[in-house]
Protein backbone atom coordinates (compact mmCIF):
# COMPACT_ATOMS: atom_id res chain seq x y z
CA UNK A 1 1.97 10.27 -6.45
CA UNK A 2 0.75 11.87 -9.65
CA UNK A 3 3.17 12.90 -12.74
CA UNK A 4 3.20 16.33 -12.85
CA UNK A 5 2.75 16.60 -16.26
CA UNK A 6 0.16 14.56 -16.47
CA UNK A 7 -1.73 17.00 -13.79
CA UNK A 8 -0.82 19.79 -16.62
CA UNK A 9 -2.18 18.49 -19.31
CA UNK A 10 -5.35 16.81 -17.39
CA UNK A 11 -5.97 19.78 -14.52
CA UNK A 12 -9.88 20.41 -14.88
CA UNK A 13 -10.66 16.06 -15.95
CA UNK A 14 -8.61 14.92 -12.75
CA UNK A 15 -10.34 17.69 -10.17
CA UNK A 16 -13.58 16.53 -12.15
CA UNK A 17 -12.40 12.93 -11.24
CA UNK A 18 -11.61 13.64 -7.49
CA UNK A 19 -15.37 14.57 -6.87
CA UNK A 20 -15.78 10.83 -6.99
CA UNK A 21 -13.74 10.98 -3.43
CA UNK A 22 -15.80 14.13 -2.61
CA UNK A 23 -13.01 16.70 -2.61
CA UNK A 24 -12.49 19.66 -4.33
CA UNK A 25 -9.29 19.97 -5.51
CA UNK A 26 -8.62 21.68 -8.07
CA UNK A 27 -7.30 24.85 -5.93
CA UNK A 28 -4.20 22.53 -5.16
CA UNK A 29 -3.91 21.13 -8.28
CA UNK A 30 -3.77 24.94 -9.62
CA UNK A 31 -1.21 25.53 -6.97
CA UNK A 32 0.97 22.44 -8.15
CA UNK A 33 0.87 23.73 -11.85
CA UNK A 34 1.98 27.08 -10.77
CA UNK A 35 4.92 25.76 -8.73
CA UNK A 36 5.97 23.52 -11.27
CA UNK A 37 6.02 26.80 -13.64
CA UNK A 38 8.15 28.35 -11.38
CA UNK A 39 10.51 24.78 -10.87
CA UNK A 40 10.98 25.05 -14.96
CA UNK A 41 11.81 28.96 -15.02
CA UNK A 42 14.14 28.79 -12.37
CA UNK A 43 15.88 25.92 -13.58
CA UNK A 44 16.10 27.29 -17.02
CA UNK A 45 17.35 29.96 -15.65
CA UNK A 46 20.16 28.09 -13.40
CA UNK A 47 21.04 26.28 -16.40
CA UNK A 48 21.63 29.46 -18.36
CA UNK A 49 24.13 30.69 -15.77
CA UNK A 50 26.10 27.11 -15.33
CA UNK A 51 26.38 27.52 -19.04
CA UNK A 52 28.04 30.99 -19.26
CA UNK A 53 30.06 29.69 -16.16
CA UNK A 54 31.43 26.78 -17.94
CA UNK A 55 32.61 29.21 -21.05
CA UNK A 56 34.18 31.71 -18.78
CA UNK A 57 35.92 29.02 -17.31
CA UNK A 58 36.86 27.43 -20.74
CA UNK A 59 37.69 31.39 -21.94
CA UNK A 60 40.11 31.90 -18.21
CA UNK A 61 41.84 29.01 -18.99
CA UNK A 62 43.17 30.00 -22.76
CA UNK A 63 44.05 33.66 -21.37
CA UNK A 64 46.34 31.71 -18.60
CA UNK A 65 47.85 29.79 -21.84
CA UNK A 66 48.22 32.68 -23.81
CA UNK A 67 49.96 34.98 -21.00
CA UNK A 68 47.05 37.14 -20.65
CA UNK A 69 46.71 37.18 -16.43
CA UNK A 70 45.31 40.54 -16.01
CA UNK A 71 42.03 39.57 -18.40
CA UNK A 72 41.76 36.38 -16.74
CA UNK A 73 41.60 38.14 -13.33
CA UNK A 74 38.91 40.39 -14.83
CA UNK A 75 37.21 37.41 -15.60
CA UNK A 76 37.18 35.09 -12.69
CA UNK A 77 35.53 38.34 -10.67
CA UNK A 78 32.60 37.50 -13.29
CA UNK A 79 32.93 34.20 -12.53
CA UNK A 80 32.56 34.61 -8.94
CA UNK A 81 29.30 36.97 -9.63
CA UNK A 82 27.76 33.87 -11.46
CA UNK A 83 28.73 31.29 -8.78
CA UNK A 84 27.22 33.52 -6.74
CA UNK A 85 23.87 33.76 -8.35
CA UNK A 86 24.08 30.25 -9.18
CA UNK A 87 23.76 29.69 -5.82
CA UNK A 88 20.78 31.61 -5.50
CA UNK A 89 19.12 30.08 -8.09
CA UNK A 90 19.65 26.60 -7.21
CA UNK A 91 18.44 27.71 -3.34
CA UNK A 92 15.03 28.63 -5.23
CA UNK A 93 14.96 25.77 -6.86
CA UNK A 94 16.15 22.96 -4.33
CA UNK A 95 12.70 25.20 -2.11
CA UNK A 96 10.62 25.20 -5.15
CA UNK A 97 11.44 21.18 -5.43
CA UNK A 98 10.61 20.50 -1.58
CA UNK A 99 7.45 22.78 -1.76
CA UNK A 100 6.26 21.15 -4.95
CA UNK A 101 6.70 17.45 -4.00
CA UNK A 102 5.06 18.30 -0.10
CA UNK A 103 2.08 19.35 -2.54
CA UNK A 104 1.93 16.03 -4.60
CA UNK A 105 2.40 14.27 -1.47
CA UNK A 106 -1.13 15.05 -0.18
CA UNK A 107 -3.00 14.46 -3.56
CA UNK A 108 -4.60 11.11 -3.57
CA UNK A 109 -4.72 8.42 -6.46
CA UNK A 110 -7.49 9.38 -9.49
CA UNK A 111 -10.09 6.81 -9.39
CA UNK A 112 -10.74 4.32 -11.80
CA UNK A 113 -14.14 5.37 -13.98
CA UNK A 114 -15.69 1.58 -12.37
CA UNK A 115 -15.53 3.10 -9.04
CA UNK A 116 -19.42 4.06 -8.00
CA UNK A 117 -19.69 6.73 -6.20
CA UNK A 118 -20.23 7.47 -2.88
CA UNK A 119 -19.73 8.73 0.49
CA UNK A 120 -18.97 6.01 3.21
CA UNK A 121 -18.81 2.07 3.00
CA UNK A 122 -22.67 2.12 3.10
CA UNK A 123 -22.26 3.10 -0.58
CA UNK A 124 -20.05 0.27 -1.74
CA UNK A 125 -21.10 -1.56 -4.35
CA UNK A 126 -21.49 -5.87 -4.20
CA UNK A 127 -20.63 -7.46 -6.85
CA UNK A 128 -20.85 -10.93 -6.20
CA UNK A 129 -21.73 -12.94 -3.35
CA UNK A 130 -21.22 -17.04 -2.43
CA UNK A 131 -21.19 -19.58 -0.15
CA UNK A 132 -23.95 -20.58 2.15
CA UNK A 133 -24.32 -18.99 4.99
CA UNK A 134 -24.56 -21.63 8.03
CA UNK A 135 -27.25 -21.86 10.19
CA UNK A 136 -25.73 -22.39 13.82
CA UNK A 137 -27.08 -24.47 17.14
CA UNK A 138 -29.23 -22.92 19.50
CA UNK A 139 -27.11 -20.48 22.00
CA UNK A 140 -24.04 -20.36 19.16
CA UNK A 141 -21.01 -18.41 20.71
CA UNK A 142 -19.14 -15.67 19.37
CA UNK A 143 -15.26 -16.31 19.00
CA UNK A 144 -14.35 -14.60 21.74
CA UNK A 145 -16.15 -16.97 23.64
CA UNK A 146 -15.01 -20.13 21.98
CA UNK A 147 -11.73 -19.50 22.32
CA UNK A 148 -12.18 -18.80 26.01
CA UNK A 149 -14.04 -22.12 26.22
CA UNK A 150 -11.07 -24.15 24.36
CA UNK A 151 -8.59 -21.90 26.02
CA UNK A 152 -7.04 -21.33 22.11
CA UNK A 153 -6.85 -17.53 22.39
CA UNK A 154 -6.25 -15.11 25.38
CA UNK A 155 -7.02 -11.94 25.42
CA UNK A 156 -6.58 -11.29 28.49
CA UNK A 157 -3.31 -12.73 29.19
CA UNK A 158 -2.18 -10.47 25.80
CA UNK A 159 -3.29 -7.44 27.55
CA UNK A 160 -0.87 -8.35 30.46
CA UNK A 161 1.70 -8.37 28.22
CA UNK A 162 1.54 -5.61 25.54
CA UNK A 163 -1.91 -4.09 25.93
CA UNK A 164 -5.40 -4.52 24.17
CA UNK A 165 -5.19 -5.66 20.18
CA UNK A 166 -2.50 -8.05 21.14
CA UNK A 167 -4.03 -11.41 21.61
CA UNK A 168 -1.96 -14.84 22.66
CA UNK A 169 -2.59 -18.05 20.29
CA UNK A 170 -2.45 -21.09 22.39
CA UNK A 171 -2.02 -24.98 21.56
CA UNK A 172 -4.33 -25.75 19.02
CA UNK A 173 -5.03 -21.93 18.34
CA UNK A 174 -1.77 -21.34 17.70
CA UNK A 175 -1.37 -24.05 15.37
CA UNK A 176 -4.87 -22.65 13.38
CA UNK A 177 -2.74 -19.98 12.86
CA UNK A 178 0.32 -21.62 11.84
CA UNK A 179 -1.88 -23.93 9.15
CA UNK A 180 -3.76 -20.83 7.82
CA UNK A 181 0.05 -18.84 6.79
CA UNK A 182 1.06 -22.38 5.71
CA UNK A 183 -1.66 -22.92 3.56
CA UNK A 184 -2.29 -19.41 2.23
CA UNK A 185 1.27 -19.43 0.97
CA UNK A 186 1.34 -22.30 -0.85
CA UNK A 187 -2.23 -21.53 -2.77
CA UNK A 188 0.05 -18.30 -3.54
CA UNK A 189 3.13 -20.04 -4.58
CA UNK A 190 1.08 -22.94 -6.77
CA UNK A 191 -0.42 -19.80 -8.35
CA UNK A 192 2.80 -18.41 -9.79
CA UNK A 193 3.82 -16.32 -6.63
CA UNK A 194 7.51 -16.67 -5.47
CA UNK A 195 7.91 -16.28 -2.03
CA UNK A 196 10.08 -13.58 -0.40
CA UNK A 197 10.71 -12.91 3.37
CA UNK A 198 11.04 -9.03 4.51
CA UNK A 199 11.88 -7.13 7.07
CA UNK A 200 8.89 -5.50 9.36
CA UNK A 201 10.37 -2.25 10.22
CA UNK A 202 11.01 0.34 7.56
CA UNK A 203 12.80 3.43 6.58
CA UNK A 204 10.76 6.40 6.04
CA UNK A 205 11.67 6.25 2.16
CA UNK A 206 10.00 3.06 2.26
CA UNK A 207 6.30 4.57 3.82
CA UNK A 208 6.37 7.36 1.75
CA UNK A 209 6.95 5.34 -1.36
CA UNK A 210 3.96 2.65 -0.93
CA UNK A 211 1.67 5.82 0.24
CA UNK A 212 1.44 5.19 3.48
CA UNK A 213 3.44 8.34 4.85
CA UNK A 214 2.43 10.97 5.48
CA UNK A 215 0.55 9.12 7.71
CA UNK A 216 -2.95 10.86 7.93
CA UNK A 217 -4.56 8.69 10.14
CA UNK A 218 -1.89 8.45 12.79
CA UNK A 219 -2.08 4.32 12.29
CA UNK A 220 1.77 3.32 11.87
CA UNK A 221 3.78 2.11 14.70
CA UNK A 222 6.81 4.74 14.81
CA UNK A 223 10.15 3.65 16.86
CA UNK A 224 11.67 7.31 17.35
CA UNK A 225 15.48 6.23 17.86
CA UNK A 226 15.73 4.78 15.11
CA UNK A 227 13.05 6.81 13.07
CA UNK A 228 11.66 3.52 11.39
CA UNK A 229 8.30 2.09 11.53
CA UNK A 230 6.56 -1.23 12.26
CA UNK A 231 5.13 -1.95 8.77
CA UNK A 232 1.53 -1.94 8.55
CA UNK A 233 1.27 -4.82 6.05
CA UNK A 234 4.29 -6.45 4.07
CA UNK A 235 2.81 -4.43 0.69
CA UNK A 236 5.50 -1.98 2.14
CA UNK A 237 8.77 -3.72 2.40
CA UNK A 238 8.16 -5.73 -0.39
CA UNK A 239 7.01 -3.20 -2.69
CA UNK A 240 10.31 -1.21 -1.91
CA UNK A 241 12.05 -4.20 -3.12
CA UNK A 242 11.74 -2.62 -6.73
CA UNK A 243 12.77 0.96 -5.17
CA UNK A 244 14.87 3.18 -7.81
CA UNK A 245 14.51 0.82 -10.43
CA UNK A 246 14.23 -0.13 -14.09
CA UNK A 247 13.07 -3.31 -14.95
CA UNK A 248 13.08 -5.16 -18.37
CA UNK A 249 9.75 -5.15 -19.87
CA UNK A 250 10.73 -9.17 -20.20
CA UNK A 251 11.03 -9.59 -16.57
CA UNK A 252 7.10 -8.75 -16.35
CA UNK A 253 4.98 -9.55 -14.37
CA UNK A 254 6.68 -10.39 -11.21
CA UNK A 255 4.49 -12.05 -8.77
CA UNK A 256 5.19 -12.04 -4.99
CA UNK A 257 4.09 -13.47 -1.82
CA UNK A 258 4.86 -12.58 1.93
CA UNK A 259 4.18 -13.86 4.94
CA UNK A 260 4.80 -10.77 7.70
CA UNK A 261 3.48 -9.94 11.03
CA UNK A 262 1.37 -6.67 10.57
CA UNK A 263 1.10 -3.34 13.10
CA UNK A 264 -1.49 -0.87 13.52
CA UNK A 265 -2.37 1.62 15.53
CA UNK A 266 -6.20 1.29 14.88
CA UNK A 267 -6.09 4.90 16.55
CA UNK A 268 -9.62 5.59 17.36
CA UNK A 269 -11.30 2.23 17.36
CA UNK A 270 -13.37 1.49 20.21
CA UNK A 271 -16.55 -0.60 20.90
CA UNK A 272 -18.39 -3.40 20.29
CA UNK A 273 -17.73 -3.92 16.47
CA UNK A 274 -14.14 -4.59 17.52
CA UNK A 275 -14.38 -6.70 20.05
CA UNK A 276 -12.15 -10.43 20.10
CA UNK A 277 -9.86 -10.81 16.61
CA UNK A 278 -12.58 -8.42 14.61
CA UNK A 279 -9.71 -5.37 15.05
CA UNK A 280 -6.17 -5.92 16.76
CA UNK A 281 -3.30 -3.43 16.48
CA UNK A 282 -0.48 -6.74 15.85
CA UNK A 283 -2.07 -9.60 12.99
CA UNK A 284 -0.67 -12.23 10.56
CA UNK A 285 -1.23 -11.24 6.71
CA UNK A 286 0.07 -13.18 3.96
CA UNK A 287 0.20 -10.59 1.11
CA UNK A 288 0.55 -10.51 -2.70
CA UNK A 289 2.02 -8.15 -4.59
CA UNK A 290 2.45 -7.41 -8.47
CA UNK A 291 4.46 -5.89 -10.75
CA UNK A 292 2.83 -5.23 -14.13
CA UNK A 293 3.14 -3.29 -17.98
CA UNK A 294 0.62 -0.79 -17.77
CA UNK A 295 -1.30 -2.59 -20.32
CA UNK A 296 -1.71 -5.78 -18.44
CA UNK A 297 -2.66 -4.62 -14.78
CA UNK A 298 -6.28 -4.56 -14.84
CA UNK A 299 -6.45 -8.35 -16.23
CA UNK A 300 -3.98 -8.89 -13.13
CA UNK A 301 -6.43 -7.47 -11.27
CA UNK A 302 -8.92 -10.14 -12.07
CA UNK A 303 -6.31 -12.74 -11.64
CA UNK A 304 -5.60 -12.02 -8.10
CA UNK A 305 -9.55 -11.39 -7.01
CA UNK A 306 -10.55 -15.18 -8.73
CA UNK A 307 -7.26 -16.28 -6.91
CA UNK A 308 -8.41 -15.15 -3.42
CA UNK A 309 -12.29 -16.50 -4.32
CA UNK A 310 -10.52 -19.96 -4.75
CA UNK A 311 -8.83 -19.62 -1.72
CA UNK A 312 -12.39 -18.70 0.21
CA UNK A 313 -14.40 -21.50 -1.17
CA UNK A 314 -12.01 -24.17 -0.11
CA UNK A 315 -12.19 -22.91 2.97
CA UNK A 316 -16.13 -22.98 2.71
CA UNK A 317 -16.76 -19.97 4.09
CA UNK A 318 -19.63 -17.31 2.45
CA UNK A 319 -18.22 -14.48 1.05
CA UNK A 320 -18.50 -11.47 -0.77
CA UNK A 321 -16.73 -8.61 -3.17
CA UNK A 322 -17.44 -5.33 -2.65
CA UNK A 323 -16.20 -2.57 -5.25
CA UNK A 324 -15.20 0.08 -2.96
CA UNK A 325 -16.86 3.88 -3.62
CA UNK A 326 -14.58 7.21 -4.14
CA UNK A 327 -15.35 7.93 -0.52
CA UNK A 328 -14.35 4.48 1.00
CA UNK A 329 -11.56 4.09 -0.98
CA UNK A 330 -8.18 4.33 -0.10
CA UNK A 331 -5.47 6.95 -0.63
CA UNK A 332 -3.28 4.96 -3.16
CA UNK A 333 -6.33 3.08 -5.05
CA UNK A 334 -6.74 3.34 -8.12
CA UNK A 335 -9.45 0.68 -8.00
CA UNK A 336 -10.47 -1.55 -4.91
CA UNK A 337 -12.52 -4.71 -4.44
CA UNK A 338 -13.05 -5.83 -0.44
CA UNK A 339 -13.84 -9.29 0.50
CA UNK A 340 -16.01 -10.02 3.29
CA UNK A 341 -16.92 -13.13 5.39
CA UNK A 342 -20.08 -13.67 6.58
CA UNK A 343 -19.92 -14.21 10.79
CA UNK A 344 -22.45 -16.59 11.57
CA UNK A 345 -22.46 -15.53 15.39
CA UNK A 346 -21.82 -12.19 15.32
CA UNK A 347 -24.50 -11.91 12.36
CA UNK A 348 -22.30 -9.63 9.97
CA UNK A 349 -20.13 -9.29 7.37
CA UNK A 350 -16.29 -9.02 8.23
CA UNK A 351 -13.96 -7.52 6.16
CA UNK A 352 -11.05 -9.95 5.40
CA UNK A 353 -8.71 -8.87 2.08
CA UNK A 354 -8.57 -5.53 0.15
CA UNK A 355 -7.11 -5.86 -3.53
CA UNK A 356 -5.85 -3.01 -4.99
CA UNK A 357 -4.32 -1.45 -8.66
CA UNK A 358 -2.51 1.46 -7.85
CA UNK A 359 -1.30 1.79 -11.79
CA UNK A 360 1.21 4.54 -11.77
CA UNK A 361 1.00 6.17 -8.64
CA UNK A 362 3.08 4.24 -6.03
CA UNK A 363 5.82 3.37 -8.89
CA UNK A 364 6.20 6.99 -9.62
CA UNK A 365 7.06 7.48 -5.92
CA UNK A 366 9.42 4.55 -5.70
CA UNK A 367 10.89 5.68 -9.56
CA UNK A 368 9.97 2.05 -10.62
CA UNK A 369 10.15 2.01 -14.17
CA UNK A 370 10.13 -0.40 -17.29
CA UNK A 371 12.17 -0.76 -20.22
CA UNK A 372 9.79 -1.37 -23.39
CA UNK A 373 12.42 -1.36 -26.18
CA UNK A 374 13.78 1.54 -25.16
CA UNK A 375 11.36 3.90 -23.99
CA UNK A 376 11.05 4.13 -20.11
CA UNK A 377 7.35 3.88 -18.66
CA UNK A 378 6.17 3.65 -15.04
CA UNK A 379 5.37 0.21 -13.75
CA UNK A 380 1.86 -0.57 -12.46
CA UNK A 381 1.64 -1.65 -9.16
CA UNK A 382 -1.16 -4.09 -7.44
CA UNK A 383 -1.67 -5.69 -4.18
CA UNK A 384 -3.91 -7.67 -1.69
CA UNK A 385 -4.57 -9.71 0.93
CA UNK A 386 -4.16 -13.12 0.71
CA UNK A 387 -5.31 -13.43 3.46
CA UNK A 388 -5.25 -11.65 6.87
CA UNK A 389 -5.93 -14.09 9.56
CA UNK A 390 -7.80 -12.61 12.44
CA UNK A 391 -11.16 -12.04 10.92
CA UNK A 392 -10.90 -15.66 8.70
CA UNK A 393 -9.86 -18.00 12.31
CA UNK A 394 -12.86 -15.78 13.64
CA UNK A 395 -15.06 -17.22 10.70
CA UNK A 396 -13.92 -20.43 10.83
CA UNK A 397 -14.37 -20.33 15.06
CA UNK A 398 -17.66 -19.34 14.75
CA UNK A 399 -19.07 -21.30 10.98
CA UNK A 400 -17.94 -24.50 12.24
CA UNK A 401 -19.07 -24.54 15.64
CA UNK A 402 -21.02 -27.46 17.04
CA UNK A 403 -22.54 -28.33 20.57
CA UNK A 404 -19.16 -30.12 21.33
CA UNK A 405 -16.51 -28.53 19.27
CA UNK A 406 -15.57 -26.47 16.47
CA UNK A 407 -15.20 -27.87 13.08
CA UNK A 408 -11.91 -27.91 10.90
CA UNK A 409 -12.29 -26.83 7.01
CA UNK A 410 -11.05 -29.89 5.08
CA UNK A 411 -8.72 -28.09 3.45
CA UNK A 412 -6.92 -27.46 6.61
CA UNK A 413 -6.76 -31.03 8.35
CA UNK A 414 -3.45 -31.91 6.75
CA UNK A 415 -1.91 -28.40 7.49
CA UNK A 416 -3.64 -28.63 11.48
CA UNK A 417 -2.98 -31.97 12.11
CA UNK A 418 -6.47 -32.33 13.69
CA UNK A 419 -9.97 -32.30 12.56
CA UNK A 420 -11.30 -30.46 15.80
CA UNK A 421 -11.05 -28.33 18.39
């Protein structure tokens, strides 16, 4: 969420900004200056009144001490006319408050001036690409089919259970998936992240602090009872971690890693292109998430997109990073790079990790702050994938086929236990 001051002071350069997502906002932004106007008069004005309230009560009390009832009486009728408007006024102002944040809830993050921009993912920009891309046997199979040939992942039986999206890992599937957390965890852990386990459902606090409620798209998994929600991607829960606080500008950074199952609705996705693991409403992620200084967020940023190349060219798979356009990027971003693997079977690029600097805008919803000697500044927040699973075992299914069996990245065997499938 955007300061409000901030939006004050930098109306027509942010609405100039927001073109890059191609949306005109500066009607709304006008709207939020104007309510915030009325937020400062009103409380003024409230303050005003619980002043003169406080001396009137000061002034009733002496008149009781001095024997002097019938002016106190006369008084505490004024009183009662100030309570009264005092209620009034802080009506107005608990509406204006309510109006004012439903307003700032439903502006997106400014972009950063590197994002190009651009209309759909068409107009993302690649930055860097490596890795070579295989060239398969005759007849190669697309995962789907491999892992109905090795009977590692069933669909089908996962649609008897849940519903489509929700795939079953079997023997040495199942333990492909098992290596992959294991290994992507301790990459994150040797690289200075500590480790933390979450909860996957979340308070409604929690969404709308990372951004991810209101929920535009309809994606998050909502259990009504309870009025929580399956988190989307453990950048929620442990984000919230650092909820309503101030942190000691000696504590930064703080580096974290999570392992979490991950729910989406995918509302709307239907086809081809999302066929097999390419889109499924319940995936692993492991996730990493940082806390920075303002001034050191962007050089984070760096750190965590070499980190994740590492990670990709031990697994030998081709990649590349995409800087993400105003119109592809998402609602939090400040600044996004995608990584995508390169699908030998299915002859396209699949989109495996998003890494993200949100700077101010999800700590100012979760009132995250730091303590620099005294003066209190919003934290910057980052995050990414690291990695999500479906779309890498897909990779690695399909990359390392052979007539006979599929292939095992080195850098696996002592997490799988096995060289092959």
């Amino acid at each position: 969420m955007l300061v409000v001051s901030h939006i004050v002071e930098n109306l027509e350069l942010i609405a100039k900004s927001m073109f890059k997502r191609n949306i005109d906002i500066k009607l709304q932004l006008k709207k939020i200056v104007e309510l915030d106007k009325k937020r400062r008069t009103t409380q003024t004005n409230l303050d005003n009144l619980l002043a003169e309230s406080n001396l009137i009560a000061k002034e009733i009390g002496e008149l009781y001490r001095e024997g002097n009832p019938e002016k106190a009486v006369l008084l505490k009728e004024k009183a009662a006319e100030l309570k009264s408007e005092s209620k009034i006024f802080s009506d107005d102002l608990n509406n204006l408050i309510i109006d004012l944040n439903n307003l700032l809830l439903e502006v997106p993050n400014i972009p950063n001036k590197l994002v190009p921009k651009g209309n759909t993912e068409n107009d993302n920009q690649e930055i860097l690409k490596e890795g070579h891309i295989p060239e398969l046997i005759e007849n190669a199979l697309p995962h789907w089919e491999l892992a109905s040939k090795y009977n590692i992942i069933d669909f089908e039986l996962g649609n008897k259970i849940t519903g489509a999206g929700f795939p079953v890992y079997k023997d040495k599937g199942a333990k492909l998936q098992r290596a992959l957390i294991n290994y992507f965890l301790d990459k994150n852990i040797n690289a200075g992240y500590k480790e933390i386990q979450v909860p996957i459902l979340v308070n409604e606090d929690s969404g709308i602090s990372t951004g991810n409620l209101p929920d535009k798209e309809g994606q998050m998994y909502y259990v009504n009872e309870d009025n929580l929600y399956l988190a989307p991607t453990a950048e929620v829960p442990v984000t919230n971690v650092f909820r309503n606080t101030i942190l000691k500008s000696s504590d930064l950074p703080i580096s974290l890693t999570s392992y979490t199952p991950c729910f989406r609705r995918e509302a709307g996705s239907y086809g081809a292109h999302v066929r097999g693991l390419n889109r499924l409403h319940q995936f692993d992620k492991v996730e990493i998430v940082r806390i920075e200084n303002p001034n050191n967020s962007y050089k984070a940023l760096d750190e965590m997109v070499n980190h994740i190349k590492g990670i990709l060219n031990e697994l030998e798979l081709p990649f590349r990073i995409l800087r993400l356009c105003g119109g592809d990027l998402g609602f939090t971003s400040c600044l996004t790079y995608d990584f995508e693997v390169y699908s030998a079977a299915q002859k396209k690029w699949l989109e495996v990790s998003s890494v993200s600097n949100f700077e101010t805008f999800q700590s100012n919803r979760l009132k995250l702050r730091v303590d620099n000697n005294g003066e209190k500044v919003l934290a910057h927040t980052l995050n990414g994938s690291s990695l999500a699973l479906p779309r890498i075992v897909a990779c690695i299914l399909e990359n390392f086929q052979t007539e006979n069996n599929i292939q095992i990245p080195k850098i696996l065997i002592p997490y799988t236990g096995f060289e092959k499938i």
